[in-house]
N, C-alpha and C. Protein backbone atom coordinates (compact mmCIF):
# COMPACT_ATOMS: atom_id res chain seq x y z
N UNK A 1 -23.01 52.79 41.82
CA UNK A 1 -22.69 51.45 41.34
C UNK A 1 -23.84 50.51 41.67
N UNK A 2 -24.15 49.56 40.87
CA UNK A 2 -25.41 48.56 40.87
C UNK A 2 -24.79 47.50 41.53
N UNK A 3 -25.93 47.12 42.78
CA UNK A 3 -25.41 46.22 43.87
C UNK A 3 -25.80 44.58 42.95
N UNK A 4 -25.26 43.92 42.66
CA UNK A 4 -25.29 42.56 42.08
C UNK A 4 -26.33 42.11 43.08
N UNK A 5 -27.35 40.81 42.42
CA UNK A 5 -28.33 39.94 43.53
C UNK A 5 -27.92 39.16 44.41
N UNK A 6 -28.41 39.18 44.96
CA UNK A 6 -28.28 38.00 46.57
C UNK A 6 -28.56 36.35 45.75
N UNK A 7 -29.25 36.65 44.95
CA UNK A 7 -29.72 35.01 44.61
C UNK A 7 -29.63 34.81 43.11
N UNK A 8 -29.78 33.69 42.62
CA UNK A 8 -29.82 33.36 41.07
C UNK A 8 -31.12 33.93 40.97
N UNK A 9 -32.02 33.70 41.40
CA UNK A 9 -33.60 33.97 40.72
C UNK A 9 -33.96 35.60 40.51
N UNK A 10 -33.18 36.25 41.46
CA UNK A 10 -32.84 37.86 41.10
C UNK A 10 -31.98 38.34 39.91
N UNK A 11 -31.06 37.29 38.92
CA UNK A 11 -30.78 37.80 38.21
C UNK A 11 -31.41 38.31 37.10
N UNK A 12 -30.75 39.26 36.04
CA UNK A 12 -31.31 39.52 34.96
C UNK A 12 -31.31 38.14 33.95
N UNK A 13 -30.03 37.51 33.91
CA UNK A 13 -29.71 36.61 33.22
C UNK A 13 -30.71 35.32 33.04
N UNK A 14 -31.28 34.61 34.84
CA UNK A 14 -32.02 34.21 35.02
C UNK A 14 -33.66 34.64 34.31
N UNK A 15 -33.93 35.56 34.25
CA UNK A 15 -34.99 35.87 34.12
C UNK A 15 -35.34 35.91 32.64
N UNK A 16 -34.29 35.74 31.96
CA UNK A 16 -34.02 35.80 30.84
C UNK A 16 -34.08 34.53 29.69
N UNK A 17 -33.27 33.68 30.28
CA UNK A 17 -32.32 32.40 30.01
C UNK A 17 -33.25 31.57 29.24
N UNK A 18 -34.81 31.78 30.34
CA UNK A 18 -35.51 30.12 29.70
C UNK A 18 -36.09 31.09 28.09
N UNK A 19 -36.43 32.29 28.01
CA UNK A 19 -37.18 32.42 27.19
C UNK A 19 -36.23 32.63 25.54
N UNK A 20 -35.19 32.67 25.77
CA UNK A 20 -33.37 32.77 25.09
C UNK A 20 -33.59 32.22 24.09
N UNK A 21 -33.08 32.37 22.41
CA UNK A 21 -33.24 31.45 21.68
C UNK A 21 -31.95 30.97 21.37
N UNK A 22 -31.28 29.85 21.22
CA UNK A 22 -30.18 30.31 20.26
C UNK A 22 -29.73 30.65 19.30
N UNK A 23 -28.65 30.75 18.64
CA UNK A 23 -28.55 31.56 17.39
C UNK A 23 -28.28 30.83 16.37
N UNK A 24 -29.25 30.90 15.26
CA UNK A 24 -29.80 30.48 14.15
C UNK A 24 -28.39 30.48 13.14
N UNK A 25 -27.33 31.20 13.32
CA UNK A 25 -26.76 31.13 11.92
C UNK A 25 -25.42 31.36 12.15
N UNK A 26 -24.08 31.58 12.07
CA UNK A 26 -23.10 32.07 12.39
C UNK A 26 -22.83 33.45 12.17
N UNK A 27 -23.66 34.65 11.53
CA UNK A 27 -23.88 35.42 11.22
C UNK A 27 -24.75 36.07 12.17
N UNK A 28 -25.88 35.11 12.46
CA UNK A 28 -26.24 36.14 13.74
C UNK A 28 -25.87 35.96 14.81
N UNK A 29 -24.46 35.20 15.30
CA UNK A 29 -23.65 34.70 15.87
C UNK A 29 -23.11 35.95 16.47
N UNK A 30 -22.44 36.21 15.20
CA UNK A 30 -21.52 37.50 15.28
C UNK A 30 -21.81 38.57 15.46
N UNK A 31 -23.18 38.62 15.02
CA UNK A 31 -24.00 40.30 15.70
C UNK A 31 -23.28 40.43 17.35
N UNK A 32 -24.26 39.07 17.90
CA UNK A 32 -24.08 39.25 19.41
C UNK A 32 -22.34 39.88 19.94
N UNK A 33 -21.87 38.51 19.09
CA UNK A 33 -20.29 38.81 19.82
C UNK A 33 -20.20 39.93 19.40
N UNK A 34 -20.10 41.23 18.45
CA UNK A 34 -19.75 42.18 18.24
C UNK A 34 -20.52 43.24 19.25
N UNK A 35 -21.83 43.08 19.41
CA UNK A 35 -22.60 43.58 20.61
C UNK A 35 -22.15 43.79 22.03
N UNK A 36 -21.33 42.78 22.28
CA UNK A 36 -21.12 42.44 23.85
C UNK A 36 -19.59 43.14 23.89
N UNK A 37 -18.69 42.91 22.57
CA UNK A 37 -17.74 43.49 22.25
C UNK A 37 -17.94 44.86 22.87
N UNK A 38 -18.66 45.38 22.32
CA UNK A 38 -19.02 46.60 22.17
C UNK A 38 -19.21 47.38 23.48
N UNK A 39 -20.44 46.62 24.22
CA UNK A 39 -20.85 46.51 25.60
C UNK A 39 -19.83 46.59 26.65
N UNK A 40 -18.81 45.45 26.63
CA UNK A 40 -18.02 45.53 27.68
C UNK A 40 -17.15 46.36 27.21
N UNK A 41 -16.40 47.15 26.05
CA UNK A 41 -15.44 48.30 25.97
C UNK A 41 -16.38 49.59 26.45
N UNK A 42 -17.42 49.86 26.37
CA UNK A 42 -18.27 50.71 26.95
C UNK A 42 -18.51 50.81 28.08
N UNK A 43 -18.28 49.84 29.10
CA UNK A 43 -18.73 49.79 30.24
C UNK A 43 -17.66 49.65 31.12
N UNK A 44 -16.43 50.09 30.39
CA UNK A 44 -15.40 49.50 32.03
C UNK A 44 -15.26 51.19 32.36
N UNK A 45 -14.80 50.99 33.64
CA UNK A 45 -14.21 52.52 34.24
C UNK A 45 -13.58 53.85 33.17
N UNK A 46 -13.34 54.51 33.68
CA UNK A 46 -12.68 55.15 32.58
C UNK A 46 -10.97 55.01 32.91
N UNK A 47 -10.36 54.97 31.54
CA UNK A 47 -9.46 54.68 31.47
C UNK A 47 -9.08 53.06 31.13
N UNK A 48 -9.87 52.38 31.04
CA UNK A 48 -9.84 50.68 31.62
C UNK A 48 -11.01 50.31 30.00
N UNK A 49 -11.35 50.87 29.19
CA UNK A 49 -12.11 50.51 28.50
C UNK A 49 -11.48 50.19 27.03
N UNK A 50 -11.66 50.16 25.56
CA UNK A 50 -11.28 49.77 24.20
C UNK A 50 -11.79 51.14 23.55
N UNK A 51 -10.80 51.21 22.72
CA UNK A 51 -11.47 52.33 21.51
C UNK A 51 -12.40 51.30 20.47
N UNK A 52 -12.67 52.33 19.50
CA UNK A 52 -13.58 51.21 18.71
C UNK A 52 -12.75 50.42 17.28
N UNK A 53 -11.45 50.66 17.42
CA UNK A 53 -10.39 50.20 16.60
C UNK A 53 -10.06 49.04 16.90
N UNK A 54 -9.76 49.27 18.47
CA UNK A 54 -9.56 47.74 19.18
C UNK A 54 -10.96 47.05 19.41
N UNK A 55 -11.65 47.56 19.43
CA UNK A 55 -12.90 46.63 19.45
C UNK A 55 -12.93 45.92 17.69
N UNK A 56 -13.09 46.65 16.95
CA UNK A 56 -12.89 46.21 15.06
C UNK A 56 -11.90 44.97 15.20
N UNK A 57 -10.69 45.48 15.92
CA UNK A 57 -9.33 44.63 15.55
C UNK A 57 -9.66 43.36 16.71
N UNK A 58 -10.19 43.03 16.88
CA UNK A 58 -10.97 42.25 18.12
C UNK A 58 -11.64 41.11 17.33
N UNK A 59 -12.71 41.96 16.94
CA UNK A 59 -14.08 40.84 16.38
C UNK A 59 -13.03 40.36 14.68
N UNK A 60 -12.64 41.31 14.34
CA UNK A 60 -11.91 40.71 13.32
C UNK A 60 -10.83 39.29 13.17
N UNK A 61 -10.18 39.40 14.56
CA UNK A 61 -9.37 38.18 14.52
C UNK A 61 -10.09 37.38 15.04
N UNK A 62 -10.76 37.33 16.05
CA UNK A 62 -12.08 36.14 16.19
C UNK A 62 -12.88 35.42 14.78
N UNK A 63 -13.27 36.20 14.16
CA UNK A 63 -14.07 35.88 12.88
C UNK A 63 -13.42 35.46 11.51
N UNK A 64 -12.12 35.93 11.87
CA UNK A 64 -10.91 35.35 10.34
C UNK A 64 -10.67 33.71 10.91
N UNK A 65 -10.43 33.56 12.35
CA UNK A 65 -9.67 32.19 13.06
C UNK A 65 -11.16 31.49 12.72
N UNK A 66 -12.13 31.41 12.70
CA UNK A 66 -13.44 30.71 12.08
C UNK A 66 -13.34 30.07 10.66
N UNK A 67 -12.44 31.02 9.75
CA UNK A 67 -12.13 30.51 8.26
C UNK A 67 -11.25 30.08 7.99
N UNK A 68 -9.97 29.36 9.46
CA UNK A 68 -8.83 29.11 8.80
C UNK A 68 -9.18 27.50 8.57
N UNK A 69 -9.04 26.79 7.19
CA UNK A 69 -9.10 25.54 6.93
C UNK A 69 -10.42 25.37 5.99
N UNK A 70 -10.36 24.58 5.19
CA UNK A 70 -11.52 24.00 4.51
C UNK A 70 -12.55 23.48 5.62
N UNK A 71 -11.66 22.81 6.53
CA UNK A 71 -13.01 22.29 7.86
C UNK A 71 -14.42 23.16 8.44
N UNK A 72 -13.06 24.11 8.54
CA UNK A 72 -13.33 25.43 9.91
C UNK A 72 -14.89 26.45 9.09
N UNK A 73 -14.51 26.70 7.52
CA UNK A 73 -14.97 26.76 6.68
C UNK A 73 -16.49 26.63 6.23
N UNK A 74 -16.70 25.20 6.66
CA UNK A 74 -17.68 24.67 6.34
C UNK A 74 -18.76 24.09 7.66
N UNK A 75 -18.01 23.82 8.33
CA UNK A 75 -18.36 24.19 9.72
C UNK A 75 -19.12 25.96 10.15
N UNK A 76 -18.48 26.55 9.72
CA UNK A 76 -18.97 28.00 10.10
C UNK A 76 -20.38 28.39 9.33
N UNK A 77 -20.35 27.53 7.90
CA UNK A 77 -21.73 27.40 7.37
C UNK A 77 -22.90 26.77 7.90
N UNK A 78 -22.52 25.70 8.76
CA UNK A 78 -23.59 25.08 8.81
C UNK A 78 -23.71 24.43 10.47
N UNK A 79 -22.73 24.86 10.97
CA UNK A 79 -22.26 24.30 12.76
C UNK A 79 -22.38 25.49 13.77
N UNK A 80 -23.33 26.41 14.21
CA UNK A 80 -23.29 27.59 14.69
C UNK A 80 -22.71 26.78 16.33
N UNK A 81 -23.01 26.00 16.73
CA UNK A 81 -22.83 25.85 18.07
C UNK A 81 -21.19 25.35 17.88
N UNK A 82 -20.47 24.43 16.92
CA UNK A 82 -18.98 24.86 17.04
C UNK A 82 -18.25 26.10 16.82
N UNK A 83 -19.06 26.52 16.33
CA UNK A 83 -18.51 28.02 16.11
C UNK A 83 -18.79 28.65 17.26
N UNK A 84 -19.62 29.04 18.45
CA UNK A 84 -20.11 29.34 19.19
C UNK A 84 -18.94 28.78 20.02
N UNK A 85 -18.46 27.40 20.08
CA UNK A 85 -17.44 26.89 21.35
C UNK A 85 -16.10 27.54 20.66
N UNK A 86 -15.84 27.95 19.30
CA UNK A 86 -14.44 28.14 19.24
C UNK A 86 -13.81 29.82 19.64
N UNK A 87 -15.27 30.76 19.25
CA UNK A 87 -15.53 31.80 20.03
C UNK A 87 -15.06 31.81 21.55
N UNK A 88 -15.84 31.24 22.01
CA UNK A 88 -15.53 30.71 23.60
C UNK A 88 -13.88 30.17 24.46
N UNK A 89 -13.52 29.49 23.25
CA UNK A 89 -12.31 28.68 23.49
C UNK A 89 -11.19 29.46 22.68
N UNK A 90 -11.45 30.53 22.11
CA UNK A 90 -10.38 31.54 21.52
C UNK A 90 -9.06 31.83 21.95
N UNK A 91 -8.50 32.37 21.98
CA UNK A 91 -7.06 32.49 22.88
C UNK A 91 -7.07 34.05 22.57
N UNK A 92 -7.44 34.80 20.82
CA UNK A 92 -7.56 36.28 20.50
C UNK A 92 -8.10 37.04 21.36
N UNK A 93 -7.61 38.24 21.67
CA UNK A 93 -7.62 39.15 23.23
C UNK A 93 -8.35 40.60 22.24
N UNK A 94 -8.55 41.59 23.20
CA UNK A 94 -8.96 42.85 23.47
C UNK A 94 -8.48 43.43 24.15
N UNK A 95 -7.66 44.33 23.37
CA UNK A 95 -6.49 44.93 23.99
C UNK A 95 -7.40 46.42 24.58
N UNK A 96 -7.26 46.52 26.15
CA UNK A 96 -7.96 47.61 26.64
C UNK A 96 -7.03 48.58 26.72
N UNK A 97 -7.32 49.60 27.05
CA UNK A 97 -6.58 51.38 26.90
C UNK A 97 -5.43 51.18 28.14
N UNK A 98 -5.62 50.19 29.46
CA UNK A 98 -4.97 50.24 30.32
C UNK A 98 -3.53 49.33 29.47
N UNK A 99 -3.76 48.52 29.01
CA UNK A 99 -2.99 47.65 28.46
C UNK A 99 -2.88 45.96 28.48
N UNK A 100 -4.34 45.63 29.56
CA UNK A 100 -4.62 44.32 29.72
C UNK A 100 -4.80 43.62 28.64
N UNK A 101 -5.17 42.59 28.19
CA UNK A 101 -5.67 41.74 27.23
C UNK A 101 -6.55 41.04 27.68
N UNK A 102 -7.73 40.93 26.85
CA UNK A 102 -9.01 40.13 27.46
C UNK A 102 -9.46 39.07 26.28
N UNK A 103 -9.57 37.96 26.77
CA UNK A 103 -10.01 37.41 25.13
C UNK A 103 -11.88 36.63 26.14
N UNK A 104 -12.20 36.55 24.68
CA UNK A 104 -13.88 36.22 24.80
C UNK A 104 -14.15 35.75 26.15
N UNK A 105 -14.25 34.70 26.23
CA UNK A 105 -14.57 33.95 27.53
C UNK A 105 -14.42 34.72 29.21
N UNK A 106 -13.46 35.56 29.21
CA UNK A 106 -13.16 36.47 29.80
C UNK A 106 -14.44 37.78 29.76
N UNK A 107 -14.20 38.40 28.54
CA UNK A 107 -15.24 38.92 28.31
C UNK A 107 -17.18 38.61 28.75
N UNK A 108 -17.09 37.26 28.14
CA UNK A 108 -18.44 36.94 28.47
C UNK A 108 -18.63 36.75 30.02
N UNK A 109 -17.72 36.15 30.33
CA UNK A 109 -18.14 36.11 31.92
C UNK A 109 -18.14 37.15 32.44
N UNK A 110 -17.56 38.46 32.31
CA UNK A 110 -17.51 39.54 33.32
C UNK A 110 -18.95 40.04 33.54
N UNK A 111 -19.51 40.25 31.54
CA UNK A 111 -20.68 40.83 31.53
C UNK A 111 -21.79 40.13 32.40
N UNK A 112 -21.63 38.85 32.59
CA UNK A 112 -22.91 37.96 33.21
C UNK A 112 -22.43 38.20 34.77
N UNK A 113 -21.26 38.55 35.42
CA UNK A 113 -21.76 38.84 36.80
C UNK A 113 -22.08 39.69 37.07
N UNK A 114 -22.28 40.84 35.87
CA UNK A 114 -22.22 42.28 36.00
C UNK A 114 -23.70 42.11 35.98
N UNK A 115 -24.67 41.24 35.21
CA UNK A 115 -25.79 41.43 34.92
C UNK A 115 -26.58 42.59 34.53
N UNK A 116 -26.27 43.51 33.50
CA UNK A 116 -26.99 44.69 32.94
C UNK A 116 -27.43 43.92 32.09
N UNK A 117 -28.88 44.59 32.38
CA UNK A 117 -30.25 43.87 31.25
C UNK A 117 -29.68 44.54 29.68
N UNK A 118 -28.89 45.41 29.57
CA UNK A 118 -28.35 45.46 28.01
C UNK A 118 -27.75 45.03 27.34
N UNK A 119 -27.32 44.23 27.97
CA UNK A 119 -26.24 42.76 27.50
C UNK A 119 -27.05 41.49 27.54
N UNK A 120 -28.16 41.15 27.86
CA UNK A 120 -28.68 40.16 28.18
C UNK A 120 -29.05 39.04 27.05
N UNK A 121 -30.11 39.66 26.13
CA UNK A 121 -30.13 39.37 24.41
C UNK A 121 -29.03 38.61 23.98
N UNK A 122 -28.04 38.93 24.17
CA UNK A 122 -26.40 38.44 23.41
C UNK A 122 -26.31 37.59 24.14
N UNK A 123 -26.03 38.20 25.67
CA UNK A 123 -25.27 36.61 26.69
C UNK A 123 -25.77 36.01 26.64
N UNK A 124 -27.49 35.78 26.43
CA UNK A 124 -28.57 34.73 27.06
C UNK A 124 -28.19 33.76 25.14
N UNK A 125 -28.64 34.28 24.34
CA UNK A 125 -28.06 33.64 22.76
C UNK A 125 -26.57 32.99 22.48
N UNK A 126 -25.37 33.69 23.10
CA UNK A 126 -24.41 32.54 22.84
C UNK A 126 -24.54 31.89 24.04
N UNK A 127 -24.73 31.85 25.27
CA UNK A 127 -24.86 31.22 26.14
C UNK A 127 -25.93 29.63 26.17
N UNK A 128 -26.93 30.52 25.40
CA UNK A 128 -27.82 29.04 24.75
C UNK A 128 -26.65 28.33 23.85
N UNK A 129 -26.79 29.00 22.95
CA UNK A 129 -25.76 28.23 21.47
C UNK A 129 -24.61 27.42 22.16
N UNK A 130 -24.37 27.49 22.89
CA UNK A 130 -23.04 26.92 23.58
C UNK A 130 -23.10 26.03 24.41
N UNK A 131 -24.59 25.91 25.21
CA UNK A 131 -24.91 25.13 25.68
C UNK A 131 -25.41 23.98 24.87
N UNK A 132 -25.75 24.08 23.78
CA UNK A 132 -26.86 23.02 22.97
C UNK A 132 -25.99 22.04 22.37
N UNK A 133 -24.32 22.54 22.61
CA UNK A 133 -23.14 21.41 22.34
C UNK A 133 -22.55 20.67 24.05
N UNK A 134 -22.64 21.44 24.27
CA UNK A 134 -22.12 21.19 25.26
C UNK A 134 -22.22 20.38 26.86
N UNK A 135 -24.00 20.88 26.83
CA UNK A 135 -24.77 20.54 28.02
C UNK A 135 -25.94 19.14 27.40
N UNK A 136 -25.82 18.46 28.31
CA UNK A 136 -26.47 17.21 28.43
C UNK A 136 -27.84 17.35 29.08
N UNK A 137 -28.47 16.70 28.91
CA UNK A 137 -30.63 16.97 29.96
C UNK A 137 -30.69 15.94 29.97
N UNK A 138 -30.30 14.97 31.14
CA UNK A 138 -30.90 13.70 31.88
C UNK A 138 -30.29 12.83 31.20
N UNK A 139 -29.49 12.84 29.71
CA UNK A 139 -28.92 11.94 29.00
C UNK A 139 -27.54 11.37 29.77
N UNK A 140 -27.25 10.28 30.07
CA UNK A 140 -26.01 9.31 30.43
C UNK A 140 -24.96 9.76 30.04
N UNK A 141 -23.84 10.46 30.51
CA UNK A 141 -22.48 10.60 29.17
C UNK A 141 -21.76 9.77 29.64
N UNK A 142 -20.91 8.96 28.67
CA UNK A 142 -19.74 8.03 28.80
C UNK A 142 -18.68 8.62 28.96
N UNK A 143 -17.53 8.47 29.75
CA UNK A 143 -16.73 9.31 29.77
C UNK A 143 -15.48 7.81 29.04
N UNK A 144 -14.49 8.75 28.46
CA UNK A 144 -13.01 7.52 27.84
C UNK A 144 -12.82 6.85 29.08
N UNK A 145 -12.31 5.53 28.75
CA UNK A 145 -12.01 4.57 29.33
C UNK A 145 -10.82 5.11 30.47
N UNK A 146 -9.34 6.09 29.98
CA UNK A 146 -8.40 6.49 30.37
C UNK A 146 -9.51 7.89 31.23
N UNK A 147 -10.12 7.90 31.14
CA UNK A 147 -10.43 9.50 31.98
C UNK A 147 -10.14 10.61 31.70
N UNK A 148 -9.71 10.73 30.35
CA UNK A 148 -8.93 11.86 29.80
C UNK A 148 -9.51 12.40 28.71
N UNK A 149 -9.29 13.75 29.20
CA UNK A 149 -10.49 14.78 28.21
C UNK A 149 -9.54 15.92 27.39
N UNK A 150 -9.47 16.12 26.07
CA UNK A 150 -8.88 17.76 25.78
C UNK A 150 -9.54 18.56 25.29
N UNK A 151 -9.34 19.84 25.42
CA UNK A 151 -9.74 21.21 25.06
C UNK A 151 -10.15 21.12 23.52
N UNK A 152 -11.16 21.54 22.91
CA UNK A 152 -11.52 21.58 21.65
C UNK A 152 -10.73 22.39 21.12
């Protein structure tokens, strides 16, 4: 078993991150997520992992919930980083062989403490894309008057 780093600057992820692009399209969006899909049903213990049915039946309901609405729609054409947070903010699971359910966010995080440089490409790309909505650089944010924030 691969001993995880002592420090951030030992990670793979780190080493990775600044040179990261994000992802250009919602299409090459979905490469990744299907990649990492892929990745983490491959990589759990045995017994504890996805066939590749449930991996299909996986990326499939992720990628249909992208087209529900004229909004969602048109957004997916031309908004890779909302698409990138609704990925993220999914509730649709991955049903593993044990019988858990895992949905994205779950997923993505396991692979990044796991840090295998074969996942890196993907995590380091939606991880950008997700940041470029999300994360602020030195800019002021206002927060509502009431203090009150909801879930996209």
């Amino acid at each position: 078993m691969r001993v995880p780093p002592q420090c951030w600057q030992e990670t793979e992820f780190a080493r990775t991150y600044d040179d990261a692009k994000q992802a250009e399209s919602s299409p090459d969006l979905i490469v990744s997520v299907k990649k990492l899909a892929k990745i983490f049903a491959d990589t759990r213990p045995a017994g504890c992992g996805a066939d590749k049915t449930a991996v299909k039946e996986f990326i499939t309901a992720l990628h249909a919930e992208q087209h529900e609405g004229k909004k969602k729609t048109e957004e997916y054409l031309y908004e890779v980083t909302l698409v990138a947070q609704r990925f993220w903010s999914s509730s649709k699971t991955l049903t593993l062989a044990d019988g858990r359910k895992v949905e994205f966010c779950s997923l993505l995080n396991s692979l990044l403490r796991e840090d295998r440089s074969e996942s890196m490409k993907h995590l380091t790309r939606i991880c950008r894309t997700i940041n470029e909505l999300s994360v602020t650089r030195g800019e002021k944010v206002e927060f509502p008057e009431d203090r009150r924030l909801f879930r996209y």
